[in-house]
Protein backbone atom coordinates (compact mmCIF):
# COMPACT_ATOMS: atom_id res chain seq x y z
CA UNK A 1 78.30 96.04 78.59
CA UNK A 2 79.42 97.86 81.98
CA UNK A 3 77.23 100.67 82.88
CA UNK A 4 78.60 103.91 84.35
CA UNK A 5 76.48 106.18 86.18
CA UNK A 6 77.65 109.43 86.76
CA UNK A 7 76.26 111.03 90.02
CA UNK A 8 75.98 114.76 91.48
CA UNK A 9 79.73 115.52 90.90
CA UNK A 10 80.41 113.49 87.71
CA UNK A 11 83.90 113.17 88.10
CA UNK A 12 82.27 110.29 91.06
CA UNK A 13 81.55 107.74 88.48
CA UNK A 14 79.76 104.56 89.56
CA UNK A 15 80.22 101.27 87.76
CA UNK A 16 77.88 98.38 87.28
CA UNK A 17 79.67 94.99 85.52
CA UNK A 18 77.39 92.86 83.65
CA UNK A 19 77.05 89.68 85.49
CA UNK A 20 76.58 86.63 83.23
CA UNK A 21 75.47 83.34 85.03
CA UNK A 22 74.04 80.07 84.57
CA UNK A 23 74.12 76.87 86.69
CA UNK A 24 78.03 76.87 86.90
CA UNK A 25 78.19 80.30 88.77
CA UNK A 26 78.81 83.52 87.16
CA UNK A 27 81.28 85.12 85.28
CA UNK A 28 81.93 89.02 84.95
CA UNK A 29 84.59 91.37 83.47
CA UNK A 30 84.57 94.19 86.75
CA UNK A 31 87.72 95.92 84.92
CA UNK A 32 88.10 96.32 81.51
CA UNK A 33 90.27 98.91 80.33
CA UNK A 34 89.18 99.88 77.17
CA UNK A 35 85.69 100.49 79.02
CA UNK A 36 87.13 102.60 80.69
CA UNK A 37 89.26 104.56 78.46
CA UNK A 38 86.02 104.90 76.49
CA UNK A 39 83.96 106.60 79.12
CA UNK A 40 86.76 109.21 80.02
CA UNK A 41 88.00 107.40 83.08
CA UNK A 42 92.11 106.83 83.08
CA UNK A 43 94.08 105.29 85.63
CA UNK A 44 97.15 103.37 85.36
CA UNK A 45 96.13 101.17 88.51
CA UNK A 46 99.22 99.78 89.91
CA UNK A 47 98.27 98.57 93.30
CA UNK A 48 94.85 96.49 95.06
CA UNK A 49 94.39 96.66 98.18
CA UNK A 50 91.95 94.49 100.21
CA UNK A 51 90.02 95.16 103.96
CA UNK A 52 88.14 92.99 106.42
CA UNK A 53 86.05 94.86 108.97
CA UNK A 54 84.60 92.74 111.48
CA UNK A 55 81.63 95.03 112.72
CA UNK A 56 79.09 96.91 111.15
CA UNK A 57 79.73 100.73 111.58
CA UNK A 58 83.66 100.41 110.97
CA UNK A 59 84.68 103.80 109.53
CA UNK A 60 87.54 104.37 107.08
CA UNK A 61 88.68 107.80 105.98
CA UNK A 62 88.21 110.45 104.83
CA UNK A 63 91.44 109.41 103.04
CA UNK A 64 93.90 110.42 100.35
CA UNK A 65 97.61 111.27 99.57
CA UNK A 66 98.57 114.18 98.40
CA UNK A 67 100.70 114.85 94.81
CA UNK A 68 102.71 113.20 93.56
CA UNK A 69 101.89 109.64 95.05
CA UNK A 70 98.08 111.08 94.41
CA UNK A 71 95.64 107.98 94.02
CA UNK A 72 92.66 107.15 92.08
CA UNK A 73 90.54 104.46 93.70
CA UNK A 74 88.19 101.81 92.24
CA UNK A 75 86.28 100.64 94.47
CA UNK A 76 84.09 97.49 94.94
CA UNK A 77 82.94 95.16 97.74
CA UNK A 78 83.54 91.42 97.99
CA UNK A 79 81.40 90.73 100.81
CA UNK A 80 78.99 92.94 102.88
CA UNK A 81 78.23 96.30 101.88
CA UNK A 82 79.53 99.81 102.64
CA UNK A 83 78.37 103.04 102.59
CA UNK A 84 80.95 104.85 100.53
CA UNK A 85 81.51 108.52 100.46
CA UNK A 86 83.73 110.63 98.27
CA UNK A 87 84.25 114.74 98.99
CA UNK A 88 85.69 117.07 96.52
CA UNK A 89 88.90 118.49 97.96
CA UNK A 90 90.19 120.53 94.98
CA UNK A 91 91.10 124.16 95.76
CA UNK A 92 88.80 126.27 93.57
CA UNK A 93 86.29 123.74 92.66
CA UNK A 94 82.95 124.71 91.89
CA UNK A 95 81.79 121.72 94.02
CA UNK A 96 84.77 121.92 96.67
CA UNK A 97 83.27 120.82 100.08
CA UNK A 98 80.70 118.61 98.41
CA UNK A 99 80.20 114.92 98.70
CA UNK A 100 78.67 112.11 97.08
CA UNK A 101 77.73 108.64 98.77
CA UNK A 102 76.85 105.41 96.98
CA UNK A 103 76.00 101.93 98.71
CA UNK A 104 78.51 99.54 97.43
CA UNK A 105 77.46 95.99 98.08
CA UNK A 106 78.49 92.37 96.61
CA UNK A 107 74.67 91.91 96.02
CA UNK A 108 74.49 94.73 94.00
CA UNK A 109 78.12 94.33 92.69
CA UNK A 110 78.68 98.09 91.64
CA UNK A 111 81.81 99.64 92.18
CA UNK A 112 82.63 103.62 92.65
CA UNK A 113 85.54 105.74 90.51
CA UNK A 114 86.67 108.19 93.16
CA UNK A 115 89.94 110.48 91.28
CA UNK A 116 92.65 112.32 92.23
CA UNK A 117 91.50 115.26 94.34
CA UNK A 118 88.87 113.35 96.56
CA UNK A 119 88.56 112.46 99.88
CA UNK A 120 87.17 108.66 100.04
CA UNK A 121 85.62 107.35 103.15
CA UNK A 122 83.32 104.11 104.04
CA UNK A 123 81.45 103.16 106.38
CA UNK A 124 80.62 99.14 106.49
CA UNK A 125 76.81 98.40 106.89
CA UNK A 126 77.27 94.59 107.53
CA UNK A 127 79.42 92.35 110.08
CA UNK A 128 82.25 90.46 108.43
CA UNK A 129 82.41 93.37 104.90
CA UNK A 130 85.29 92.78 102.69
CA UNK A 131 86.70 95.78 100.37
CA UNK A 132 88.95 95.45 97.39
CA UNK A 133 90.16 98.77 95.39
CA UNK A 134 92.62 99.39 92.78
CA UNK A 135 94.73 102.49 92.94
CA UNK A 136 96.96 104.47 91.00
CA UNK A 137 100.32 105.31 93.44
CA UNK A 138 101.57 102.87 95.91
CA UNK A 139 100.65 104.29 99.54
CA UNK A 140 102.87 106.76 101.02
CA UNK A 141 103.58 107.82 104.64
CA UNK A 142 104.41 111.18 104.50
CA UNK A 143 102.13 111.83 102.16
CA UNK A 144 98.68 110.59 103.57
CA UNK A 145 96.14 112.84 104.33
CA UNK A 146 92.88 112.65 106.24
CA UNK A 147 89.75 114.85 106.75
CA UNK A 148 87.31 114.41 109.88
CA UNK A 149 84.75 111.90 108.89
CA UNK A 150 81.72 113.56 110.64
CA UNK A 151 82.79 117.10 110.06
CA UNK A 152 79.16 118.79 110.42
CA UNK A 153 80.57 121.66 107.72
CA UNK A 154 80.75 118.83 105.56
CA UNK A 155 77.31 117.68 106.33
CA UNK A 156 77.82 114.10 105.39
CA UNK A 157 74.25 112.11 106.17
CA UNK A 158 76.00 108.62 107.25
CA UNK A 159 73.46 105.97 107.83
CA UNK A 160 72.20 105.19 111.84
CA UNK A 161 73.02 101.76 112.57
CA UNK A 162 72.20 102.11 115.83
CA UNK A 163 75.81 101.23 117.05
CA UNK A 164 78.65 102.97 118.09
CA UNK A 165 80.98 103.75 114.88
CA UNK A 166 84.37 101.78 115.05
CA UNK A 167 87.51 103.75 114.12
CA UNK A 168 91.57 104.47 113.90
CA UNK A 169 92.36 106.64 116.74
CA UNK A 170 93.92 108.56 113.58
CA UNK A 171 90.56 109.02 111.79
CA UNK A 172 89.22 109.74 115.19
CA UNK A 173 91.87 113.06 115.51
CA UNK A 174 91.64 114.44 111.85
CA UNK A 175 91.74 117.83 110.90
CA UNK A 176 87.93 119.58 110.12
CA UNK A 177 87.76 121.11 106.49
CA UNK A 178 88.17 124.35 108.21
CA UNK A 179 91.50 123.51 109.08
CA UNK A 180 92.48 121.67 105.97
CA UNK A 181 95.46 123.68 103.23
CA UNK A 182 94.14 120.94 100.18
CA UNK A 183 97.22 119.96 98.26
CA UNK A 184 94.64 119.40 95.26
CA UNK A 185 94.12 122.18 92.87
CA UNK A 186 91.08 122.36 90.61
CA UNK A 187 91.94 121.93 86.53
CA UNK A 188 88.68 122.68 85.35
């Protein structure tokens, strides 16, 4: 059975599928809803979206889109592996500000829950690291958000990889924390 591992902000669930192999290959279930359901985690995932990053150190993020094309993200790595981080960017949340990372790799093929109300970032850790997720509203233009990736008030410990980080001229320009009005409101 799929394992879930809840981490430092619980709502950041990670997900291990059972891989079942012999000397055809494997075979695994990675989504099962009912699994899901069962553990508390609900998404109506209407959307996967894949990326290729060419060079270790490619940055993505910190991303999300604000209410009502919010997203939920499941995410899991095809090839390569990525550093993935998730911050908590709900308006009166006990943990607002706070971040959890998980490495994500096809070796270790684990995936990370990120809900609504999170910023999601990754950072790849090989050459040639594919990225599939699952998310919950189609993407939206006017609604996309982003918060700076190496924000020191955030305090994010990315790994040193000894090269240059590649990214978006637009993740390169986002706003700090500081100046961030979160459109995310915590439900407790």
């Amino acid at each position: 059975m799929t394992e879930f591992i809840r981490h430092r902000l619980p709502d950041l669930v990670e997900v291990r599928p059972i891989k079942h192999g012999d000397h055809r290959g494997f075979f695994s279930e990675v989504y099962k809803r009912a699994d899901f359901q069962d553990v508390g985690l609900i998404a109506d995932w209407i959307q996967d979206n894949q990326s290729h990053s060419a060079a270790a150190g490619t940055v993505r993020g910190l991303h999300f889109q604000s209410p009502p094309m919010a997203q939920s993200k499941l995410v899991r790595v095809l090839r390569g592996a990525i550093y993935d981080v998730a911050v908590d960017i709900r308006k009166g949340s006990p943990t607002y500000g706070e971040w959890v990372a998980v490495e994500l790799s096809a070796e270790k093929w684990n995936q990370l829950f990120v809900p609504v109300g999170f910023a999601h970032c990754f950072m790849t850790l090989e050459p040639c690291t594919e990225v599939l997720y699952k998310v919950s509203a189609p993407y939206s233009k006017e609604l996309e958000g982003a918060i700076r990736w190496n924000d020191p008030a955030l305090g994010i410990e990315w790994p040193d990889l000894g090269v240059e980080p590649t990214l978006s001229e637009k993740d390169k320009t986002a706003p700090l924390l500081e100046e961030f009005d979160s459109p995310f409101t915590y439900q407790g």
